[in-house]
N, C-alpha and C. Protein backbone atom coordinates (compact mmCIF):
# COMPACT_ATOMS: atom_id res chain seq x y z
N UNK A 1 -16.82 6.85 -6.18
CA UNK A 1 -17.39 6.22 -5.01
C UNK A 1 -18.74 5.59 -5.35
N UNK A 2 -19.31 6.45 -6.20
CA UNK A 2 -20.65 5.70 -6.31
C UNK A 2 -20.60 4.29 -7.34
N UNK A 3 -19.64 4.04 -8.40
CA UNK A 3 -19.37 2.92 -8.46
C UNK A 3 -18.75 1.87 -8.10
N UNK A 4 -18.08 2.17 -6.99
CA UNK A 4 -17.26 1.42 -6.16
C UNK A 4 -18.72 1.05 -5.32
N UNK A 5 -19.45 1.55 -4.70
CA UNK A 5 -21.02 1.13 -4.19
C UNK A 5 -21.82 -0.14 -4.74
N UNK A 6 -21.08 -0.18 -6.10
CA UNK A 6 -22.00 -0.94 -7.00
C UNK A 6 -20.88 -2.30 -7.26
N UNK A 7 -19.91 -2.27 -6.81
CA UNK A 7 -18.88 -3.61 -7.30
C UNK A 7 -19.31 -4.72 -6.07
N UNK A 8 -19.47 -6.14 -6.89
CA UNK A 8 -19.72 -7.54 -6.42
C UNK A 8 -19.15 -7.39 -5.24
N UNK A 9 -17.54 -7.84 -5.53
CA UNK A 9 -16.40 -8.14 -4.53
C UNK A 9 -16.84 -6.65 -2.83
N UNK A 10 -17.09 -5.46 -3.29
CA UNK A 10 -16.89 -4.64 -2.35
C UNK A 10 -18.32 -4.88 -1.52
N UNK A 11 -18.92 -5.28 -2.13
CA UNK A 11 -20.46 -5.39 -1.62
C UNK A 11 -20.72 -7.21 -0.63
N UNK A 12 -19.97 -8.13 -1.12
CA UNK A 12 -19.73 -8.85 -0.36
C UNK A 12 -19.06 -9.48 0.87
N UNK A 13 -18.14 -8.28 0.78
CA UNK A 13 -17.05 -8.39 2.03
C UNK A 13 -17.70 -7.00 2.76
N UNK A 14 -18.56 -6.15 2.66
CA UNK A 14 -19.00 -5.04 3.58
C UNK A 14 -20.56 -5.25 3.80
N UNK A 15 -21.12 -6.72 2.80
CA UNK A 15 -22.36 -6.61 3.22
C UNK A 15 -23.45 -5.52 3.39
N UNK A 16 -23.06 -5.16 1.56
CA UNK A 16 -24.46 -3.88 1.09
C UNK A 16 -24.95 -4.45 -0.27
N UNK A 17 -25.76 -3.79 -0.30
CA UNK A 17 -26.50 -4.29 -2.00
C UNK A 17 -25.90 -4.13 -3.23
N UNK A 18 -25.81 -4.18 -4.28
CA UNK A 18 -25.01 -3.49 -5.52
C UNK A 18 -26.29 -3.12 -6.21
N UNK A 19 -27.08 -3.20 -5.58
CA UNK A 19 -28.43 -2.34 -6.52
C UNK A 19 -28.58 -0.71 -6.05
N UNK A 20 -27.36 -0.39 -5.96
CA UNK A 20 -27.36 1.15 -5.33
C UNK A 20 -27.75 1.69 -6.61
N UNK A 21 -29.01 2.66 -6.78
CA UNK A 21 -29.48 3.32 -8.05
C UNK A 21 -28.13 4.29 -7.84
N UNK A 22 -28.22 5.01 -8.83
CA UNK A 22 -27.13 6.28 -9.15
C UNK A 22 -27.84 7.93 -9.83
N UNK A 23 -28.54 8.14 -8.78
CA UNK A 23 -29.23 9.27 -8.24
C UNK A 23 -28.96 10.15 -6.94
N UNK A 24 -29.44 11.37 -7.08
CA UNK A 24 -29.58 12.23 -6.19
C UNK A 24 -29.06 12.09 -4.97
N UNK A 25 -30.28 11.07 -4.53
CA UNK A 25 -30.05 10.77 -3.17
C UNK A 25 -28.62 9.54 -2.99
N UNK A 26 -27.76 9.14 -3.72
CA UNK A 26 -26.80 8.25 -3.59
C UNK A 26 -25.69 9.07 -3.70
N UNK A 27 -25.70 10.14 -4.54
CA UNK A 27 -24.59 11.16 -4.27
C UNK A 27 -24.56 11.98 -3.12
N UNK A 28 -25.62 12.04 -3.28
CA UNK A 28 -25.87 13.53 -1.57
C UNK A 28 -25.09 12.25 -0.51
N UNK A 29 -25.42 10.74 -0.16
CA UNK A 29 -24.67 9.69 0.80
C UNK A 29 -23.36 9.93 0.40
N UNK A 30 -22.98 9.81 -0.50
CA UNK A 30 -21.94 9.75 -1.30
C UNK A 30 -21.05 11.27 -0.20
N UNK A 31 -21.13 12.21 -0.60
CA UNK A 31 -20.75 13.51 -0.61
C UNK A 31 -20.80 13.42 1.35
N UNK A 32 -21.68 12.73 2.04
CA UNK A 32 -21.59 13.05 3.54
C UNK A 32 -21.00 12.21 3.75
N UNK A 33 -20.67 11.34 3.13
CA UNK A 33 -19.23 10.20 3.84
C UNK A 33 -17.71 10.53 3.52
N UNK A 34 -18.10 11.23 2.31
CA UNK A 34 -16.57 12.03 2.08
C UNK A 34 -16.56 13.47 3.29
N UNK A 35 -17.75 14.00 3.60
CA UNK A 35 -17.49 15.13 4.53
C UNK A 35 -17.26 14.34 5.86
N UNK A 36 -17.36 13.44 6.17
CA UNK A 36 -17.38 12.71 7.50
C UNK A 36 -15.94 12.24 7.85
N UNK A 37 -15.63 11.67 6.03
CA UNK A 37 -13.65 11.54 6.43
C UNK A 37 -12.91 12.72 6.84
N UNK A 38 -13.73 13.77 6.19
CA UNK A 38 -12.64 15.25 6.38
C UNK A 38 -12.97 15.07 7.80
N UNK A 39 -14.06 15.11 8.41
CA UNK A 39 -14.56 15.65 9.70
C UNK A 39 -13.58 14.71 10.70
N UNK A 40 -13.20 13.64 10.45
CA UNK A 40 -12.50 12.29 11.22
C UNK A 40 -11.18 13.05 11.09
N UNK A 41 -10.82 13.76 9.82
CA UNK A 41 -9.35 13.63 9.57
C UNK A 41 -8.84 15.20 10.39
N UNK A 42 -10.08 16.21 10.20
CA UNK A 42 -9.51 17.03 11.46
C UNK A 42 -9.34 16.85 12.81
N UNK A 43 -10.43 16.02 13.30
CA UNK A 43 -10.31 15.82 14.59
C UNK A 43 -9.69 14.56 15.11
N UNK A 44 -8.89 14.31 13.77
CA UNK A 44 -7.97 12.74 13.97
C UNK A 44 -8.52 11.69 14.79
N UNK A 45 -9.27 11.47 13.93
CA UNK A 45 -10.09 10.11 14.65
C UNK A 45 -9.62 8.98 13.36
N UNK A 46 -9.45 9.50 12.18
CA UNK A 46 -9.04 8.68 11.05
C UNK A 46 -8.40 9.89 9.62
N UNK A 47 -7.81 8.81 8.84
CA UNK A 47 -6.96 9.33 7.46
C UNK A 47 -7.54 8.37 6.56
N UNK A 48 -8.17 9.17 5.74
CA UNK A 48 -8.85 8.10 4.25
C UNK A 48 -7.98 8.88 3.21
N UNK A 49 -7.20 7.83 2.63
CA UNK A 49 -7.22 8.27 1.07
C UNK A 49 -7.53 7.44 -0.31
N UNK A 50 -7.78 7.85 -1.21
CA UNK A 50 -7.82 7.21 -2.51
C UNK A 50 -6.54 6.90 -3.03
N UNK A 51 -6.43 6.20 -3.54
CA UNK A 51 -5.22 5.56 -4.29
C UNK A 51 -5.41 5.78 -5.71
N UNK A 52 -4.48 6.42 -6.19
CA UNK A 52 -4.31 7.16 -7.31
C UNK A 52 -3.54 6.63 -8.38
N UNK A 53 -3.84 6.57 -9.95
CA UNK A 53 -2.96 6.15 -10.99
C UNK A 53 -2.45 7.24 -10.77
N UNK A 54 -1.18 6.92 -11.29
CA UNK A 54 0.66 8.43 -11.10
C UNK A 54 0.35 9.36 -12.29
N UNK A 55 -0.18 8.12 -13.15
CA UNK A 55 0.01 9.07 -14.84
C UNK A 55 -1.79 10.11 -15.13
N UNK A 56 -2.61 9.18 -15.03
CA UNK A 56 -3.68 9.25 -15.44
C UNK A 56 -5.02 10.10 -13.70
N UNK A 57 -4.27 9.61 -12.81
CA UNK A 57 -4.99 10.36 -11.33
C UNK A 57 -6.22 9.27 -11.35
N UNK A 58 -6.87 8.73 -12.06
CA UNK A 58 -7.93 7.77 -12.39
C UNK A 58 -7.69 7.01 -10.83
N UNK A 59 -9.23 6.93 -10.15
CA UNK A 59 -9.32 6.01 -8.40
C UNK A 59 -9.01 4.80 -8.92
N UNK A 60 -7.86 4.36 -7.79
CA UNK A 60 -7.83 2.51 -8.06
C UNK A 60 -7.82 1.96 -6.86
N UNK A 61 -8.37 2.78 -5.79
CA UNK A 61 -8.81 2.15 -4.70
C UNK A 61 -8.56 2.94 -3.42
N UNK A 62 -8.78 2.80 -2.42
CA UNK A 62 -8.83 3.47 -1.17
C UNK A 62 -7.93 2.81 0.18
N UNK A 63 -7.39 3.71 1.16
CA UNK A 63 -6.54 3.22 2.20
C UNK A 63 -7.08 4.53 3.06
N UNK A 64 -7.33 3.43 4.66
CA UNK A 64 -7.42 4.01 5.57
C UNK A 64 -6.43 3.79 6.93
N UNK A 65 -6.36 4.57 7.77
CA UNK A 65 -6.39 4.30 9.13
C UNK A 65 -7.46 5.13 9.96
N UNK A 66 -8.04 4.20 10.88
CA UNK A 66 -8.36 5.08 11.88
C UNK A 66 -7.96 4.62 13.44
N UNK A 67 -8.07 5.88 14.13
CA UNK A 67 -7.46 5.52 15.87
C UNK A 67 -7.86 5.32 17.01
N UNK A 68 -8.62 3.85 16.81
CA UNK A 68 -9.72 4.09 18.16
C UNK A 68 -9.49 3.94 19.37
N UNK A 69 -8.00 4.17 19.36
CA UNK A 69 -7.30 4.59 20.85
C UNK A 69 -5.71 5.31 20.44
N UNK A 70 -5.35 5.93 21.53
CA UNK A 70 -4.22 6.60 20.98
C UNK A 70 -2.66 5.59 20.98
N UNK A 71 -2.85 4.76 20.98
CA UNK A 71 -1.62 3.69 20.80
C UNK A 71 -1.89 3.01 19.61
N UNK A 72 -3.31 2.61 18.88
CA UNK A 72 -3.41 1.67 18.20
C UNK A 72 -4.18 2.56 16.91
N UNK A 73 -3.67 1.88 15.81
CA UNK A 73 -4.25 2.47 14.52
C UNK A 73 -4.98 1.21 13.77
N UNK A 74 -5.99 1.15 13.19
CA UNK A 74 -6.79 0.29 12.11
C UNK A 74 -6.71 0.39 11.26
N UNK A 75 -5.93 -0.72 9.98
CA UNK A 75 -5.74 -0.08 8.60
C UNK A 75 -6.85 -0.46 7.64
N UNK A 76 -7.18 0.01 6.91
CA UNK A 76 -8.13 -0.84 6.23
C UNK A 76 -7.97 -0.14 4.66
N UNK A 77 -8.29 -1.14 3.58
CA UNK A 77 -8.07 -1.05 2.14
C UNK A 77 -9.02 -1.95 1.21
N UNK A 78 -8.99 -1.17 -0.10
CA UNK A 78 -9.60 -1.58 -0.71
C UNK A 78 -9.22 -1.26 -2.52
N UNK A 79 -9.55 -2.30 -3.25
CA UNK A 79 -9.58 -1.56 -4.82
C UNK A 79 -11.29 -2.63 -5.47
N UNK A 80 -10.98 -1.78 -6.33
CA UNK A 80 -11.72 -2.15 -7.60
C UNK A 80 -11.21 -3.20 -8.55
N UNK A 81 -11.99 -2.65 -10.22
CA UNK A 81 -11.04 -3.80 -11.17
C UNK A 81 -9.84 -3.56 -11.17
N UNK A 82 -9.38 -3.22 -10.48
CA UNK A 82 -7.94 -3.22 -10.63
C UNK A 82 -7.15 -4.02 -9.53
N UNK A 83 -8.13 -4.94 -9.34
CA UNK A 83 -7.34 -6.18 -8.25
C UNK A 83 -6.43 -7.23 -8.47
N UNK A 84 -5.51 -7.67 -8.20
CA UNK A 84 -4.24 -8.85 -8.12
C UNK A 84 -3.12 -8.13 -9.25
N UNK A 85 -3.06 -6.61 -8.96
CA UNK A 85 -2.29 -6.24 -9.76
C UNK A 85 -0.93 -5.07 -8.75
N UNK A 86 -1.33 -5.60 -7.24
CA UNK A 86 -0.15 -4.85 -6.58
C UNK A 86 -0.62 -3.74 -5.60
N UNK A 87 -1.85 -2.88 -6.25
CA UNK A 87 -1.90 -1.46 -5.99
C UNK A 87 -2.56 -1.26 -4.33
N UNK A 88 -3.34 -2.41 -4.11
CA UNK A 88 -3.28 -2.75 -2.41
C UNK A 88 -2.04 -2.79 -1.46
N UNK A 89 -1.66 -3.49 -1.60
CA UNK A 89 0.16 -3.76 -0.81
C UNK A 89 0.45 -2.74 -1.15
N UNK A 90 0.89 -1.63 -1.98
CA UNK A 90 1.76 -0.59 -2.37
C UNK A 90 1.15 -0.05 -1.25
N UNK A 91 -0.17 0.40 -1.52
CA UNK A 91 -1.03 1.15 -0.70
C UNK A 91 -1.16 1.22 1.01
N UNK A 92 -1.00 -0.02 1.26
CA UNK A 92 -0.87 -1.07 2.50
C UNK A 92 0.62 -0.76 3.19
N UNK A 93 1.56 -0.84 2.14
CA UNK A 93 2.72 -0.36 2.76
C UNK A 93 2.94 1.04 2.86
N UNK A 94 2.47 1.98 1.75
CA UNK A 94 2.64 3.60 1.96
C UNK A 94 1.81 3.46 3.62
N UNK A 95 0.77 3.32 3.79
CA UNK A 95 -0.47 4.17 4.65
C UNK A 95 0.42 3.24 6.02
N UNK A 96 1.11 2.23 5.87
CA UNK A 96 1.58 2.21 7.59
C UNK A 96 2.91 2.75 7.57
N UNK A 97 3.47 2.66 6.95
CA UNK A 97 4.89 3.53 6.79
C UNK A 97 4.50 5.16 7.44
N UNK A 98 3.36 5.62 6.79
CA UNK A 98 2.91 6.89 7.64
C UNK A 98 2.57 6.78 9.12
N UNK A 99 1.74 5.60 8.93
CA UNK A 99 0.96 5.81 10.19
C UNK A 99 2.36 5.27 11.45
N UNK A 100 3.14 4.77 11.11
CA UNK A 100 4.07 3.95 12.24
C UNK A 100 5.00 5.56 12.85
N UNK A 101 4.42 6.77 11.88
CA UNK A 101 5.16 8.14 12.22
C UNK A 101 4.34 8.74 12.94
N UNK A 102 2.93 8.70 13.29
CA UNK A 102 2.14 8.97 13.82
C UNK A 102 2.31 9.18 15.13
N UNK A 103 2.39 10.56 15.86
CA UNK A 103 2.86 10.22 17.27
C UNK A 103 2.01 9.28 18.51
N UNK A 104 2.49 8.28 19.26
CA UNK A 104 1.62 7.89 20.23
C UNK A 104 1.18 6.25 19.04
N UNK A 105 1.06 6.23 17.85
CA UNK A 105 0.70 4.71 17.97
C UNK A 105 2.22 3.79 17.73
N UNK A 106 1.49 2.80 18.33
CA UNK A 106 2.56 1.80 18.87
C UNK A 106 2.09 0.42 17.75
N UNK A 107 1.08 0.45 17.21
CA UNK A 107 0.72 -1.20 16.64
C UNK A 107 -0.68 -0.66 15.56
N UNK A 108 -0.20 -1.19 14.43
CA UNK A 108 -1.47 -1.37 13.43
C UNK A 108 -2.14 -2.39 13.29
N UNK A 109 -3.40 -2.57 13.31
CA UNK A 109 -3.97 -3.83 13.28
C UNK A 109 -5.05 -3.94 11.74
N UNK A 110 -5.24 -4.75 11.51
CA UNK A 110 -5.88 -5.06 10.40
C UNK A 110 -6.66 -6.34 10.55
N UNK A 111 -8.08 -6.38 10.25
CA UNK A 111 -8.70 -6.87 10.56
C UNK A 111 -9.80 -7.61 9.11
N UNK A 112 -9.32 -8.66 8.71
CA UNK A 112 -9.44 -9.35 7.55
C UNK A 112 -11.06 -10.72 7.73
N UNK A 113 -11.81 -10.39 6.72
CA UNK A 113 -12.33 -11.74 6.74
C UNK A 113 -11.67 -13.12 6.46
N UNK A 114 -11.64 -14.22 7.20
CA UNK A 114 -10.91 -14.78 7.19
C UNK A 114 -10.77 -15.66 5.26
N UNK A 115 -12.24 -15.62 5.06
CA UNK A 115 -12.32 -16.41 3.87
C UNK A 115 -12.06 -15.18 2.65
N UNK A 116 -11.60 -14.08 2.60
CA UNK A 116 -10.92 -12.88 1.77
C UNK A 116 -9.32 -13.49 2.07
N UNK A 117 -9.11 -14.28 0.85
CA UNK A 117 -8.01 -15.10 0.79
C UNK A 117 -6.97 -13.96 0.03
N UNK A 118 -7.74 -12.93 -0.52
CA UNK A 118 -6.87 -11.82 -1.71
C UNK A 118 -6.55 -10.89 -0.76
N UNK A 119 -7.18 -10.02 0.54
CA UNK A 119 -6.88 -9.38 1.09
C UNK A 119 -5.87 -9.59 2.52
N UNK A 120 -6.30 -11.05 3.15
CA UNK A 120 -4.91 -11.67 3.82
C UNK A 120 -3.59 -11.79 2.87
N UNK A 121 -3.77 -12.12 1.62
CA UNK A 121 -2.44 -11.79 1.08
C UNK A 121 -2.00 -10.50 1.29
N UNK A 122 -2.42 -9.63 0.89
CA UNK A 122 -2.02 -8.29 0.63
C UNK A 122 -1.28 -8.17 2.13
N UNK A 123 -2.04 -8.43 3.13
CA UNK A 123 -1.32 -8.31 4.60
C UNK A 123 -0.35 -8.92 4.75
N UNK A 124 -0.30 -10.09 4.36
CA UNK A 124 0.82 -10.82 4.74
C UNK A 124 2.34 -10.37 4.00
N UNK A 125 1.95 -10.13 2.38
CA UNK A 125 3.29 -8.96 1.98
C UNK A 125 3.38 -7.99 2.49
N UNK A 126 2.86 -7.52 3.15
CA UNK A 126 3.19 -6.11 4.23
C UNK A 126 3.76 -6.09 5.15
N UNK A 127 3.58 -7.87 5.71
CA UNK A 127 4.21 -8.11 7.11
C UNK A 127 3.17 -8.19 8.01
N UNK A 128 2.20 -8.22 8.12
CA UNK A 128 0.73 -8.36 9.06
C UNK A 128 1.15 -9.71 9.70
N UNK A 129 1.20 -10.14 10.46
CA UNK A 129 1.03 -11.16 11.27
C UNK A 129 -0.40 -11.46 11.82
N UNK A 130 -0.51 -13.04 11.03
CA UNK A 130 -1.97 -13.84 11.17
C UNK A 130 -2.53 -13.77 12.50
N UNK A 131 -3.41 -13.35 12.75
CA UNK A 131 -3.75 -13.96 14.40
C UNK A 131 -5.08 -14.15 14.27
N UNK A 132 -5.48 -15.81 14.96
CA UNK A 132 -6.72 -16.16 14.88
C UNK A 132 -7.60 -15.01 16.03
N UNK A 133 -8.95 -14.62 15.55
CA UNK A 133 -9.76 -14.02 16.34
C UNK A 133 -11.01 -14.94 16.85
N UNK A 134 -11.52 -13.78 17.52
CA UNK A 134 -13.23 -14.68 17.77
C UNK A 134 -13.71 -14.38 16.32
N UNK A 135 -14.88 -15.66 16.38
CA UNK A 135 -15.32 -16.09 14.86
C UNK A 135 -16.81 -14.68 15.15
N UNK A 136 -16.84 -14.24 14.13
CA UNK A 136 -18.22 -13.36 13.72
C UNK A 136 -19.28 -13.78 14.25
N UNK A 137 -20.50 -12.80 13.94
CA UNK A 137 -21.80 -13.57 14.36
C UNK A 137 -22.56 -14.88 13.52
């Protein structure tokens, strides 16, 4: 996580610095955002997982949902260097395949910058259907 903090691509589409030092205080952040998913995932407010090499367990990126109502789920994903090589969509399709078992939601939504031309793909092999929104601030 703490170098995933520090990648170009992740820092431009979430709008944080990549000058995250890699100290103390970036792990202790580090360590309360992983206690905050557990804390979401008991009281099912959301499901984070890492996306895992099969052979090696090595992070190649992360998949979420969370439920900010009980009909509707938010998917959201991400990788590292290990981008335009599949492991999003795999990921994209495992985490709604679960979530569509989820009792009570009815619709996943995913919510893409429009100019993240790599991550509307990934949706669109999943089956995401485009829908124009209101434009950002």
């Amino acid at each position: 996580m703490v170098e995933w903090d520090r990648d170009p691509e992740m820092a431009k589409w979430f709008d944080w610095t990549t000058t995250v030092e890699k100290d103390e205080a970036h792990l202790d952040h580090c360590r309360a955002v992983i206690r905050g998913w557990h804390e979401d995932y008991v009281a099912g407010r959301r499901a984070a997982f890492f996306v895992r090499d099969a052979t090696s367990s090595a992070p190649l990126g992360s998949a979420e949902l969370s439920f900010p109502e009980p009909t509707r789920a938010e998917a959201s994903y991400s990788t590292r260097e290990h981008r335009g090589r599949g492991f999003a969509t795999r990921a994209l399709r495992l985490l709604c395949r679960w979530g569509s078992e989820v009792p009570g939601v009815e619709r996943i939504h995913l919510t893409s910058d429009f100019a993240n031309t790599a991550s509307r793909r990934v949706a669109a092999k999943v089956g995401f259907i485009e829908v124009a929104g209101t434009p950002g601030p």
